[in-house]
N, C-alpha and C. Protein backbone atom coordinates (compact mmCIF):
# COMPACT_ATOMS: atom_id res chain seq x y z
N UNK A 1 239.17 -39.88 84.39
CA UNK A 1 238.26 -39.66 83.28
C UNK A 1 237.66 -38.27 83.39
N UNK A 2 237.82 -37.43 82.38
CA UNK A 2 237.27 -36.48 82.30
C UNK A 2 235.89 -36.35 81.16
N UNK A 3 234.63 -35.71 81.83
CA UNK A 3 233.58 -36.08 80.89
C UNK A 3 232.83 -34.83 80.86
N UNK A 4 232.54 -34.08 79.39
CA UNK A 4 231.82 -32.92 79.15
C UNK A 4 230.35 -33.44 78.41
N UNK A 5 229.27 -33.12 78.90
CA UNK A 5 228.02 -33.24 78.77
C UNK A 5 227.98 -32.43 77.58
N UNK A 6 226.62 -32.36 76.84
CA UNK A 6 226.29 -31.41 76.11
C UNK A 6 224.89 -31.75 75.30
N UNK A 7 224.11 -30.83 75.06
CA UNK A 7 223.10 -31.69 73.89
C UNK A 7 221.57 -30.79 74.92
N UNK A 8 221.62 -30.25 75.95
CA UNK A 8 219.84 -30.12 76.24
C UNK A 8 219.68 -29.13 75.61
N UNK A 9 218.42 -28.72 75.81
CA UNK A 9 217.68 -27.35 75.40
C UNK A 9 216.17 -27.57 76.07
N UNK A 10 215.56 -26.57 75.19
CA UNK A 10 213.94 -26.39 75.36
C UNK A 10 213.15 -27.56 74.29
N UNK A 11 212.23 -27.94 74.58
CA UNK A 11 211.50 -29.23 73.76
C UNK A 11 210.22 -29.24 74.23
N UNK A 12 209.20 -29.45 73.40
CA UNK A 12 207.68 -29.09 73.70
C UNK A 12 207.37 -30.84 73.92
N UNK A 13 206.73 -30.87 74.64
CA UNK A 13 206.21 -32.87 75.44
C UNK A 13 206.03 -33.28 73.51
N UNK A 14 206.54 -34.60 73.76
CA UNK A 14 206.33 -35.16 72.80
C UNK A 14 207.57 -35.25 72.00
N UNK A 15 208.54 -34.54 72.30
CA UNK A 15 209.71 -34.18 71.08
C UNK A 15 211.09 -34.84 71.53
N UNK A 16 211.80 -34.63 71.12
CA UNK A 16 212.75 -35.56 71.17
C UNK A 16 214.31 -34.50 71.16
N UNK A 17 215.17 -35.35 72.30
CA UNK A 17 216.55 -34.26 72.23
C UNK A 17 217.71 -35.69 72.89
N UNK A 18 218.96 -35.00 71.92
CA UNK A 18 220.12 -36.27 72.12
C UNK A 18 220.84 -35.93 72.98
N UNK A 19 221.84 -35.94 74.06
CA UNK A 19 222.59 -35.79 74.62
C UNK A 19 223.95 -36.16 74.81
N UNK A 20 225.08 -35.72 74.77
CA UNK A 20 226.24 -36.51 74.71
C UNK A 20 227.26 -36.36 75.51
N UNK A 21 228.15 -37.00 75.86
CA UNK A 21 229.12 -37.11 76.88
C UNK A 21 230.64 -37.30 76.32
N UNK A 22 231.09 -36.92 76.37
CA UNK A 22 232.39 -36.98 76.00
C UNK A 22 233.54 -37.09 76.74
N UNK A 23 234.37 -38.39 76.38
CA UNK A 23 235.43 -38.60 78.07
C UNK A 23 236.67 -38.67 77.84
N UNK A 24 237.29 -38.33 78.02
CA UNK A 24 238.69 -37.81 77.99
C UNK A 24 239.89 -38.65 79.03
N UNK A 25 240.61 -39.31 78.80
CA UNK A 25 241.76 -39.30 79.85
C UNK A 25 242.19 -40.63 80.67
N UNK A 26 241.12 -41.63 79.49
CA UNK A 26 241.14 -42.73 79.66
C UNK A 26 240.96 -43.73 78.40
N UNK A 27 242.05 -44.77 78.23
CA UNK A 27 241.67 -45.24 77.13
C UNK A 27 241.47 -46.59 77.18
N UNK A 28 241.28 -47.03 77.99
CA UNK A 28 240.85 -48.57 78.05
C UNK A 28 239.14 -48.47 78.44
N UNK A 29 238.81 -49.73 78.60
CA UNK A 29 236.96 -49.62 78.64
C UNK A 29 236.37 -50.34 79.49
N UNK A 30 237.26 -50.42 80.96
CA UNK A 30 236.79 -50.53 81.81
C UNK A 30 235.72 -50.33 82.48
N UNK A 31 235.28 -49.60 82.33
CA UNK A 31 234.18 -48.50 82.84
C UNK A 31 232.82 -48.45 82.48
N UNK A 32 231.78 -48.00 83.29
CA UNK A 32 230.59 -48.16 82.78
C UNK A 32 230.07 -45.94 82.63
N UNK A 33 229.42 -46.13 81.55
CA UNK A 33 228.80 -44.55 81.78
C UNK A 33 227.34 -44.70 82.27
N UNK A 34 227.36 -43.10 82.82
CA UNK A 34 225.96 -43.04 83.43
C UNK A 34 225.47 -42.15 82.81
N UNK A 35 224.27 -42.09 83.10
CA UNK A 35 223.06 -40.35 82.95
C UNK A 35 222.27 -40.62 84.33
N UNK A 36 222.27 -39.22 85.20
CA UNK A 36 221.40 -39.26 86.19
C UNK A 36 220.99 -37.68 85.71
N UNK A 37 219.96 -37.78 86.69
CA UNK A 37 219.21 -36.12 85.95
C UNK A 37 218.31 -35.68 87.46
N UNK A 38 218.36 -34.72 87.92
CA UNK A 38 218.05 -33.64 88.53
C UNK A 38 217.38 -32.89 88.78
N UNK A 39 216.07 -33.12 89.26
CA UNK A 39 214.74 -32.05 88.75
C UNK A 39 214.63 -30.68 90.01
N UNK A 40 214.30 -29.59 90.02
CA UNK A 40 214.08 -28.83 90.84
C UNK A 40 213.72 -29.24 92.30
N UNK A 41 214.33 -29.26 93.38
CA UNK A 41 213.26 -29.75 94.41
C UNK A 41 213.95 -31.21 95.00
N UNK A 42 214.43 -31.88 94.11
CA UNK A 42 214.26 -33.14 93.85
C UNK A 42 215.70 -33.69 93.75
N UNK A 43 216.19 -35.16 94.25
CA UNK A 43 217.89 -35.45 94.47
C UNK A 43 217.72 -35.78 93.09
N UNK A 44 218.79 -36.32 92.91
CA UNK A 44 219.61 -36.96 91.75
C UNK A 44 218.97 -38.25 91.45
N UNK A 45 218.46 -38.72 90.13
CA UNK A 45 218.29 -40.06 90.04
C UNK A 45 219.05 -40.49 88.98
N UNK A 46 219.24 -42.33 88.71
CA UNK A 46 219.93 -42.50 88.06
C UNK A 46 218.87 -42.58 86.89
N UNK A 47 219.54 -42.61 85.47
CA UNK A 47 218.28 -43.05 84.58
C UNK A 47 218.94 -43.76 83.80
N UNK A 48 220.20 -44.13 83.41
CA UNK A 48 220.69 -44.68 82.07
C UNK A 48 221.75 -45.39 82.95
N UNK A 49 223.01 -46.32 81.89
CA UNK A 49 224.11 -46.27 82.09
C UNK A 49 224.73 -47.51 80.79
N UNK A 50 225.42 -46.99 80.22
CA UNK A 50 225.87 -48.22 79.45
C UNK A 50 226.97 -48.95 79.67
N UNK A 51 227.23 -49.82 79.79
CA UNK A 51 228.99 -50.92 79.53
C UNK A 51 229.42 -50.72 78.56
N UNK A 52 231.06 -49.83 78.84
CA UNK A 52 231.70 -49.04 77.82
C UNK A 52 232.82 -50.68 76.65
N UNK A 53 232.65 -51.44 77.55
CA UNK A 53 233.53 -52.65 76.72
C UNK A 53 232.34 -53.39 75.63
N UNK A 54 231.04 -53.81 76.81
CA UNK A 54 230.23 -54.59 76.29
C UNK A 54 228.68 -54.09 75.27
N UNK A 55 228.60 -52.64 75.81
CA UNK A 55 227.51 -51.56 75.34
C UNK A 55 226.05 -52.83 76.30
N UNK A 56 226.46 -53.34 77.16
CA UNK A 56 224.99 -53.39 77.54
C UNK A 56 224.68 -51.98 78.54
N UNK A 57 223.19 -52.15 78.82
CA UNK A 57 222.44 -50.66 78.87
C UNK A 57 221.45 -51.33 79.96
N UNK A 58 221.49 -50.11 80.83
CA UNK A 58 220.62 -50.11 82.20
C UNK A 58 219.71 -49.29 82.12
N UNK A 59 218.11 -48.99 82.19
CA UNK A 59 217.30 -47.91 82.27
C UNK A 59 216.41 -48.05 83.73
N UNK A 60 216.25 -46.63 84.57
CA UNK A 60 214.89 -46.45 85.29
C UNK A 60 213.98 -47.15 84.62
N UNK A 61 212.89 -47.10 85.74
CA UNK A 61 211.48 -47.70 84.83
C UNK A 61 210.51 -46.46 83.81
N UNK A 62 210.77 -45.74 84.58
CA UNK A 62 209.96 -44.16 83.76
C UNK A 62 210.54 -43.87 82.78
N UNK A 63 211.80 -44.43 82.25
CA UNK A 63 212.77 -43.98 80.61
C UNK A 63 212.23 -45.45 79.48
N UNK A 64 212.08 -46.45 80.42
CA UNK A 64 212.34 -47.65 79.24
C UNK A 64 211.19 -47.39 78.48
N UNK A 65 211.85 -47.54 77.02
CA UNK A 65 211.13 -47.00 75.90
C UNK A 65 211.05 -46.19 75.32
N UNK A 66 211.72 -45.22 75.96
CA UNK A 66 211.58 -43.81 75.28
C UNK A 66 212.69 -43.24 75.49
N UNK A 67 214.32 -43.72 76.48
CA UNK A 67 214.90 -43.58 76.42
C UNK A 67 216.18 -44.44 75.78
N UNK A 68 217.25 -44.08 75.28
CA UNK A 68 218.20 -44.93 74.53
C UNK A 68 219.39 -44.45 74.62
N UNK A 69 220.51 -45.53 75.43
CA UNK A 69 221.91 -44.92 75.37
C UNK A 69 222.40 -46.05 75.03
N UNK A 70 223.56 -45.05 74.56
CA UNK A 70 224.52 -45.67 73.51
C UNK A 70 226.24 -45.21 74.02
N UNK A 71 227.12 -46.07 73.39
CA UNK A 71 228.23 -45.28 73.01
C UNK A 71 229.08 -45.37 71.68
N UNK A 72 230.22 -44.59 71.35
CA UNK A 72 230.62 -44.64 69.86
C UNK A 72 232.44 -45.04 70.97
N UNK A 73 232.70 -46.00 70.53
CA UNK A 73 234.23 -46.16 71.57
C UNK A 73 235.12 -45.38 70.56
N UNK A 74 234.67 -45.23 69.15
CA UNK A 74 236.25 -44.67 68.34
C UNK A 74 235.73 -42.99 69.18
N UNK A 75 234.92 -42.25 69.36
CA UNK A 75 234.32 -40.95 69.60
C UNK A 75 235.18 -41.04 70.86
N UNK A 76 235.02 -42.04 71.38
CA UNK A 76 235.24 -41.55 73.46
C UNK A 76 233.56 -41.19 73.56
N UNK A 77 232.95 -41.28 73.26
CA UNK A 77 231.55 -40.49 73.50
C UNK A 77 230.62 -41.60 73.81
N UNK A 78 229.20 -41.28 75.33
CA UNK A 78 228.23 -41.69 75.53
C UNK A 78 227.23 -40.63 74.82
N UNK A 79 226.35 -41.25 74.71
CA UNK A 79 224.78 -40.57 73.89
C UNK A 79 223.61 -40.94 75.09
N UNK A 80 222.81 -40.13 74.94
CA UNK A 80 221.44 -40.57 75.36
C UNK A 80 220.11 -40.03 74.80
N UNK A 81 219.71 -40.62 73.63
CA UNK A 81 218.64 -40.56 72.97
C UNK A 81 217.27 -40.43 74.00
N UNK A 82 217.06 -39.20 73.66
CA UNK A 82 215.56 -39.17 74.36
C UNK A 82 214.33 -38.92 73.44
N UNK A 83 213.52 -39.94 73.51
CA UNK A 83 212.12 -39.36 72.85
C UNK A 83 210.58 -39.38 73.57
N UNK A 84 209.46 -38.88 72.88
CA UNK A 84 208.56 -38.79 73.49
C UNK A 84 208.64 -38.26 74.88
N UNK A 85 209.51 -37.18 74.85
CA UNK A 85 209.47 -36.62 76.08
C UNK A 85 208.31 -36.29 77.19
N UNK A 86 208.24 -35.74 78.27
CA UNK A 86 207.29 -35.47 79.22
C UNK A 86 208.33 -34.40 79.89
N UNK A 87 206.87 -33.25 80.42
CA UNK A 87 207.47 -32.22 81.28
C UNK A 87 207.93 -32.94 82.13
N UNK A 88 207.68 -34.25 83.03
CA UNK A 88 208.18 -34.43 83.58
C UNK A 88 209.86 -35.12 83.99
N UNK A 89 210.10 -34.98 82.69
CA UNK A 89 211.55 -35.47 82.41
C UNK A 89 212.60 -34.44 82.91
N UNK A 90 212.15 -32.96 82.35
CA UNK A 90 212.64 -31.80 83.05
C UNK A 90 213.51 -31.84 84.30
N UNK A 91 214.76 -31.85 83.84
CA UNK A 91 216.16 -31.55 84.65
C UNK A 91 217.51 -31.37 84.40
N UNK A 92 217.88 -31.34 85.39
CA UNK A 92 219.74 -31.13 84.61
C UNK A 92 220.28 -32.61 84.48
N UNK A 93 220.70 -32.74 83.48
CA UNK A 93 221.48 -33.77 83.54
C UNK A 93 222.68 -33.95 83.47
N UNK A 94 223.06 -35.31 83.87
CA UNK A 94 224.70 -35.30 84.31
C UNK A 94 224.70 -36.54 83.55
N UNK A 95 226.32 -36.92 83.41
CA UNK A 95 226.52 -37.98 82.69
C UNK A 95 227.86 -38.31 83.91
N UNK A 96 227.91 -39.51 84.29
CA UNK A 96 229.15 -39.88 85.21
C UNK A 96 229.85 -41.19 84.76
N UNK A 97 231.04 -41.55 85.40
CA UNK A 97 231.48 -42.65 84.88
C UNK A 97 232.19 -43.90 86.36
N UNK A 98 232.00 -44.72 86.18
CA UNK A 98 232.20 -45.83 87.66
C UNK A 98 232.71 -46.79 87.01
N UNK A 99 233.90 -46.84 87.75
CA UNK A 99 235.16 -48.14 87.19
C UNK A 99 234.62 -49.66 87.30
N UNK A 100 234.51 -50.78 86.59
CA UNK A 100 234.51 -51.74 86.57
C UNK A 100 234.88 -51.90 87.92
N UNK A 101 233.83 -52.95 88.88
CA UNK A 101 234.39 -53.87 90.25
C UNK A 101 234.40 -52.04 91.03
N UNK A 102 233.69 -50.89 91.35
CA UNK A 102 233.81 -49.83 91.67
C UNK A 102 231.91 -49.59 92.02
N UNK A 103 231.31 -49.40 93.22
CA UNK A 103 230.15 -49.05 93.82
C UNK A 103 229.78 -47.64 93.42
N UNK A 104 230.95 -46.69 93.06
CA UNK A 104 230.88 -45.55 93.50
C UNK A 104 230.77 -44.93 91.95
N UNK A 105 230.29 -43.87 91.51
CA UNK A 105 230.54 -43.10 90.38
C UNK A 105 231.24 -42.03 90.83
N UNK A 106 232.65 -41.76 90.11
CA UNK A 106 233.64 -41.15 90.82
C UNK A 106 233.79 -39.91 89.75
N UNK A 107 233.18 -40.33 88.64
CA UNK A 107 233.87 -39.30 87.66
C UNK A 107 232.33 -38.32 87.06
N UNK A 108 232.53 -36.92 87.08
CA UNK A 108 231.07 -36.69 87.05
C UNK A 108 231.26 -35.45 85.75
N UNK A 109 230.39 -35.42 84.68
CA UNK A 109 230.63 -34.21 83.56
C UNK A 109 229.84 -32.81 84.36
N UNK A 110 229.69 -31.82 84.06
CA UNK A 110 229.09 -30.53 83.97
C UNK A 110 227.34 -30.98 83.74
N UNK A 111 226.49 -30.40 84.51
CA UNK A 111 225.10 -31.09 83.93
C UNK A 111 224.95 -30.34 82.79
N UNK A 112 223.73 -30.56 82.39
CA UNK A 112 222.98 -30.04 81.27
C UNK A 112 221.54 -29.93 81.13
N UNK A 113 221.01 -28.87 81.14
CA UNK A 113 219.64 -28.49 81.35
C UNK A 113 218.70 -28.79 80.22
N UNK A 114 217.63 -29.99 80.71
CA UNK A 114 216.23 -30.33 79.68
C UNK A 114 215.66 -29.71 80.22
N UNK A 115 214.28 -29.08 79.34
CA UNK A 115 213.53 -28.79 79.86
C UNK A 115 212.24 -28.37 78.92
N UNK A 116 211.46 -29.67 79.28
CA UNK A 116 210.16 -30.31 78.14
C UNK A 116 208.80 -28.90 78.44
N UNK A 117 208.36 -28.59 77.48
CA UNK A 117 207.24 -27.79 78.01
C UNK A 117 205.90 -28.45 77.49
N UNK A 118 204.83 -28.50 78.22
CA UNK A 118 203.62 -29.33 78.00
C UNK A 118 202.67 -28.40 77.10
């Protein structure tokens, strides 16, 4: 699976930015997608992930509510709706993908830089 991120920018607290993933090189829907995100300083956390067969959806506790992922299966594409942002959301994000019956997230896109200003 190949997966290209895309979608951050600059966003003032409060505002809202979509993100998307796009995967390539696989066509069955085995698989679950992720979003983990990256802050300065700081490892990798996970924050999202949807079931690419079933679209159920996993969130951190600091996103539920204000975060929302999705996918479009005719696109190949994951989304991750962000609103009511916080500076502290501020990071790169990645979008990855982990095979059904698989521990590991093996497949990882290019991050993509949020970055909320207060």
């Amino acid at each position: 699976v190949q997966l290209q991120a895309s979608g951050g920018g600059l966003v003032q607290a409060g505002g809202s930015l979509r993100l998307s993933c796009a995967a390539s090189g696989r066509t069955d829907s085995r698989y679950y997608m992720g979003w983990f995100r990256q802050a300065p300083g700081k490892e990798r956390e996970f924050v999202s992930s949807v079931s690419w067969s079933t679209g159920t959806t996993y969130y951190v506790d600091s996103v539920k509510g204000r975060f929302t992922t999705s996918r479009d299966n005719a696109k190949n594409t994951a989304y991750l709706q962000m609103n009511s942002l916080k500076p502290e959301d501020t990071a790169v994000y990645y979008c990855a993908g982990r095979l059904y019956g698989s521990s590991n997230w093996n497949y990882w896109g290019q991050g993509t830089q949020v970055t909320v200003s207060s």
